[in-house]
C-alpha atoms as a PDB file:
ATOM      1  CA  UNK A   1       0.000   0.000   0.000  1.00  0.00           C
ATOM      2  CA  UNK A   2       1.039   3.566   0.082  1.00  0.00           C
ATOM      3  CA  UNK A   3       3.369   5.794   2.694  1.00  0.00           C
ATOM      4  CA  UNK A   4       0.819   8.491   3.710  1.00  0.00           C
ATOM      5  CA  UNK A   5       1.964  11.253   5.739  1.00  0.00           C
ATOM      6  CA  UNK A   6      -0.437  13.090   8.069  1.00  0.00           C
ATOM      7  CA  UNK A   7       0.695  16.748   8.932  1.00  0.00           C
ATOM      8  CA  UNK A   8      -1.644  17.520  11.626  1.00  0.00           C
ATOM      9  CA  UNK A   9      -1.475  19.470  15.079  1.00  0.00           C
ATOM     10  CA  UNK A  10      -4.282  18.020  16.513  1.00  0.00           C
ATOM     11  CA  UNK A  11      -3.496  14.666  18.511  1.00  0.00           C
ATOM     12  CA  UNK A  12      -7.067  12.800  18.126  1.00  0.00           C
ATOM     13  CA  UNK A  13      -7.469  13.843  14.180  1.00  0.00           C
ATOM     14  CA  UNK A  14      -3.372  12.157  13.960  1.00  0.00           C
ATOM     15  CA  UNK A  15      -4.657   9.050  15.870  1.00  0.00           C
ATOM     16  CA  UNK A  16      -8.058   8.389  14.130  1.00  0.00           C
ATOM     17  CA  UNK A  17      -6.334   8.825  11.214  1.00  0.00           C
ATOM     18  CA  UNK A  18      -3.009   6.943  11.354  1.00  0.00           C
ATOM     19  CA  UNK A  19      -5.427   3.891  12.619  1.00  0.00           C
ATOM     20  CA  UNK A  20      -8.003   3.804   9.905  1.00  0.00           C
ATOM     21  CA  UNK A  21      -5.028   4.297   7.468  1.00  0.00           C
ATOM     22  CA  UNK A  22      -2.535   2.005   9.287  1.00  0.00           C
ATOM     23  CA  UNK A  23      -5.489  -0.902   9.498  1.00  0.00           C
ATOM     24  CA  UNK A  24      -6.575  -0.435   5.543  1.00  0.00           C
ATOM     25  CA  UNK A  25      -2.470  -1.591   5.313  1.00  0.00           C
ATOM     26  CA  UNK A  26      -0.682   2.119   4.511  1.00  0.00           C
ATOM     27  CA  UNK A  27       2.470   3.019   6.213  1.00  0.00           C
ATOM     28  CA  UNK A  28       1.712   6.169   8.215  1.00  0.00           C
ATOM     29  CA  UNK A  29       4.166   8.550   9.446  1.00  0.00           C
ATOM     30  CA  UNK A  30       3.035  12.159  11.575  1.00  0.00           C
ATOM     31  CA  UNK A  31       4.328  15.498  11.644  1.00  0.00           C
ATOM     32  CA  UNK A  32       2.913  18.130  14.048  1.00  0.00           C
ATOM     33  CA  UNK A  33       3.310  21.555  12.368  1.00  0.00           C
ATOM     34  CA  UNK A  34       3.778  22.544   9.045  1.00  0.00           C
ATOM     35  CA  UNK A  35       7.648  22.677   9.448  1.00  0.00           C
ATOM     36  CA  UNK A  36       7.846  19.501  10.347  1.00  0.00           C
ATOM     37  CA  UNK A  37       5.581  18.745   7.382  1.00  0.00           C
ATOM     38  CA  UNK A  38       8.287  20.318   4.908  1.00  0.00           C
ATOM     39  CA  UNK A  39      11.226  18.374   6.772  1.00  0.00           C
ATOM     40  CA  UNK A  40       9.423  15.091   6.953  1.00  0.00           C
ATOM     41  CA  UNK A  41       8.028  15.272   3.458  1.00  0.00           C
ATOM     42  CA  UNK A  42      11.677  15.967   2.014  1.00  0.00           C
ATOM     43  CA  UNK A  43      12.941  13.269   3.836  1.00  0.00           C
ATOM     44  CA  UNK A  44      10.690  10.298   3.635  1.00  0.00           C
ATOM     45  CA  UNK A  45       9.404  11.306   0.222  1.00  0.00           C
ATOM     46  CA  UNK A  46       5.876   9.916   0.860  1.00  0.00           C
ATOM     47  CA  UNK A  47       3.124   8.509  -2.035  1.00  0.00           C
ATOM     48  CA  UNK A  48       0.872  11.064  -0.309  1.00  0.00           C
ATOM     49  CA  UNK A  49       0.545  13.951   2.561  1.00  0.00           C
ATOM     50  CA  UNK A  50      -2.727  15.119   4.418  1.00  0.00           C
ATOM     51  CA  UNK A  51      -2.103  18.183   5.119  1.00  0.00           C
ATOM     52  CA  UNK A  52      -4.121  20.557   7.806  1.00  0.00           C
ATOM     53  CA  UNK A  53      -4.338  23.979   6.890  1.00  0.00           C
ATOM     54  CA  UNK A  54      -4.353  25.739  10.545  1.00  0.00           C
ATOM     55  CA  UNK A  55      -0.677  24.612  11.480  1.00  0.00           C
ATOM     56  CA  UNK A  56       1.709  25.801  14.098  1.00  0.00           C
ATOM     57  CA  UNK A  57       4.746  27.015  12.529  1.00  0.00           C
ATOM     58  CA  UNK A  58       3.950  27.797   9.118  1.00  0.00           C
ATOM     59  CA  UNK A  59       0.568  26.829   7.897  1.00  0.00           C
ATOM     60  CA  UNK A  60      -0.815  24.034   5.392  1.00  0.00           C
ATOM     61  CA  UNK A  61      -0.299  27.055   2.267  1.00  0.00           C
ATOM     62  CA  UNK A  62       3.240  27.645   2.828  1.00  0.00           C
ATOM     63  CA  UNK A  63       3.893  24.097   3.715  1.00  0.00           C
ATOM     64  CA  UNK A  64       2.256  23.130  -0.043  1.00  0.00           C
ATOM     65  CA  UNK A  65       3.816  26.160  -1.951  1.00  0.00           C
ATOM     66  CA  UNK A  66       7.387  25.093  -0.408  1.00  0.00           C
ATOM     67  CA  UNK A  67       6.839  21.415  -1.184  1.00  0.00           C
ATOM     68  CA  UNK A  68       5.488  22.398  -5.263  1.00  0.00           C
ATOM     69  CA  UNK A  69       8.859  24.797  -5.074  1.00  0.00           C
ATOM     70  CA  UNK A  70      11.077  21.539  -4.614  1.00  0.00           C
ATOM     71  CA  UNK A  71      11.595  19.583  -7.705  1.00  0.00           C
ATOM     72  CA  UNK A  72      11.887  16.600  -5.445  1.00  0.00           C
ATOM     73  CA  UNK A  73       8.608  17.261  -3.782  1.00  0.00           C
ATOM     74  CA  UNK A  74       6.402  18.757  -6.620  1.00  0.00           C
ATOM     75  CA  UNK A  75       5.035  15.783  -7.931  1.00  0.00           C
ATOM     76  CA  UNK A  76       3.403  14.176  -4.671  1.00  0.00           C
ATOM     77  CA  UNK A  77      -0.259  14.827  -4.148  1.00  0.00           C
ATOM     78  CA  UNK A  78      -1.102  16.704  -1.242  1.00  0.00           C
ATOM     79  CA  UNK A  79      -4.740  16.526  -0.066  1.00  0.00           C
ATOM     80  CA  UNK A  80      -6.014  19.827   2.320  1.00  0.00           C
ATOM     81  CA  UNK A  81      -7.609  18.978   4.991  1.00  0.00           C
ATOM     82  CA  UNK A  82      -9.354  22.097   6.883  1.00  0.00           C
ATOM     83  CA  UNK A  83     -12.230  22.508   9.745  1.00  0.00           C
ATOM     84  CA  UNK A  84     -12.633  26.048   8.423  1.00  0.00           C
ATOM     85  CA  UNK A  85     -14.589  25.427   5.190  1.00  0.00           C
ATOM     86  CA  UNK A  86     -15.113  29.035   4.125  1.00  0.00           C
ATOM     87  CA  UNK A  87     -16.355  29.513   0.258  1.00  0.00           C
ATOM     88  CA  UNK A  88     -13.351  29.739  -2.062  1.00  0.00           C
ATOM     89  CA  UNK A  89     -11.386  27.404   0.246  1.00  0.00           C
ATOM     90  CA  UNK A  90     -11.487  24.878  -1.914  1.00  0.00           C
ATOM     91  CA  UNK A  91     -10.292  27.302  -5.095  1.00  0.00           C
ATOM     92  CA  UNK A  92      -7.393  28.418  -2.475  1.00  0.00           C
ATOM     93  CA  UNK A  93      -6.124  24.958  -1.602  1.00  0.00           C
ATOM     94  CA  UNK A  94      -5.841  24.070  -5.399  1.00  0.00           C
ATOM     95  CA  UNK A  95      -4.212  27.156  -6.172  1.00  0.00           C
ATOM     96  CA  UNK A  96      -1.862  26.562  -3.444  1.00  0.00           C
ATOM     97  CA  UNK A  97      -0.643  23.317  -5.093  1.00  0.00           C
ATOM     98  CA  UNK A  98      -2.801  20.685  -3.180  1.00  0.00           C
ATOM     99  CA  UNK A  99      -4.166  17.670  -5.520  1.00  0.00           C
ATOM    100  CA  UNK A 100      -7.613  17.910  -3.511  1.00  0.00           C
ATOM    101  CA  UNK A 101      -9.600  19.390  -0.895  1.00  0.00           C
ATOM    102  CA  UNK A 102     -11.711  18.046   2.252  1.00  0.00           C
ATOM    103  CA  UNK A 103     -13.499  19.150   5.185  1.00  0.00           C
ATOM    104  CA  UNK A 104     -13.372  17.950   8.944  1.00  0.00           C
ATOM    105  CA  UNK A 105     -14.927  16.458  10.654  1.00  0.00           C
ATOM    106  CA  UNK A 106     -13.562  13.666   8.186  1.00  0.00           C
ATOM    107  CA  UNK A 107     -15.986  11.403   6.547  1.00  0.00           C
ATOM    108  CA  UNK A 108     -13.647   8.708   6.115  1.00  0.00           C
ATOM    109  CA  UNK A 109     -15.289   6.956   3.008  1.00  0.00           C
ATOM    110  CA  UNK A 110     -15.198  10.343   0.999  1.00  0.00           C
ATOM    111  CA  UNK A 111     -11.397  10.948   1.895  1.00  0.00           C
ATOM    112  CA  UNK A 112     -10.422   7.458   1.225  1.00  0.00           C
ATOM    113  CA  UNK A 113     -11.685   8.213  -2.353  1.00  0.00           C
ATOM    114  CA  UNK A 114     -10.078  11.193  -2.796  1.00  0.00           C
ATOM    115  CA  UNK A 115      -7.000   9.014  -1.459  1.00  0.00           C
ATOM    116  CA  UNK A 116      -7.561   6.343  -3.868  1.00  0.00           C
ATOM    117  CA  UNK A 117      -7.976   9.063  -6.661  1.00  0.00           C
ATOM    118  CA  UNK A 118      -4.953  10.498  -6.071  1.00  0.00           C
ATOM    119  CA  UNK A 119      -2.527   7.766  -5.873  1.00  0.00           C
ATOM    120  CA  UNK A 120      -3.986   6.578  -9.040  1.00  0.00           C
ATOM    121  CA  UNK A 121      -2.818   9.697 -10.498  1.00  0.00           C
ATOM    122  CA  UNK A 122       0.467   9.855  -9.179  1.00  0.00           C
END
């Protein structure tokens, strides 16, 4: 299956998510803040990064415009994941560079397609 990594602050979104990813047989790794995001992401050179968009550090936006900067970054899909769905969020995130767009609270069949989607694509 595919190395996912989940750049989120927020300790239960991490955990529900790096089970229900772990279980469906991807190899999860975490980052914290969106700094962490950029370092881990370089390093490990996932299939695919969640990526909140209210991050300590720098946020999910600067986090996706540094990783599309990096030639060896700029091809992985990045999916935004955001509690604050404002109108023209979703036009922001794919302007920023991320592959796709979802809202929490997660619905975890929906993002699993947009997973699925994406590492089809990439």
């Amino acid at each position: 299956m595919a190395r996912i990594l989940i750049v989120e602050d927020n300790e239960m979104n991490r955990d529900m998510l790096s089970r229900r990813l772990t279980k469906r047989g991807h190899e999860v790794f975490i980052a914290e803040d969106g700094q962490a995001g950029l370092d881990e992401t370089r390093a490990l050179l996932p299939d695919l990064v969640l990526m909140d968009i209210s991050l300590p550090v720098i946020d999910g936006w600067e986090a996706t415009r540094a990783l599309r900067a990096d030639p060896a970054t700029q091809s992985i899909p990045i999916i935004a994941l955001t509690a604050h769905a404002m109108p023209g969020d979703k036009d922001k995130a794919l302007a920023a560079g991320c592959s796709d767009y979802d809202t929490k609270p997660i619905e975890l069949p929906r993002l699993l397609e947009k997973i699925n989607a994406c590492l089809g694509s990439s």
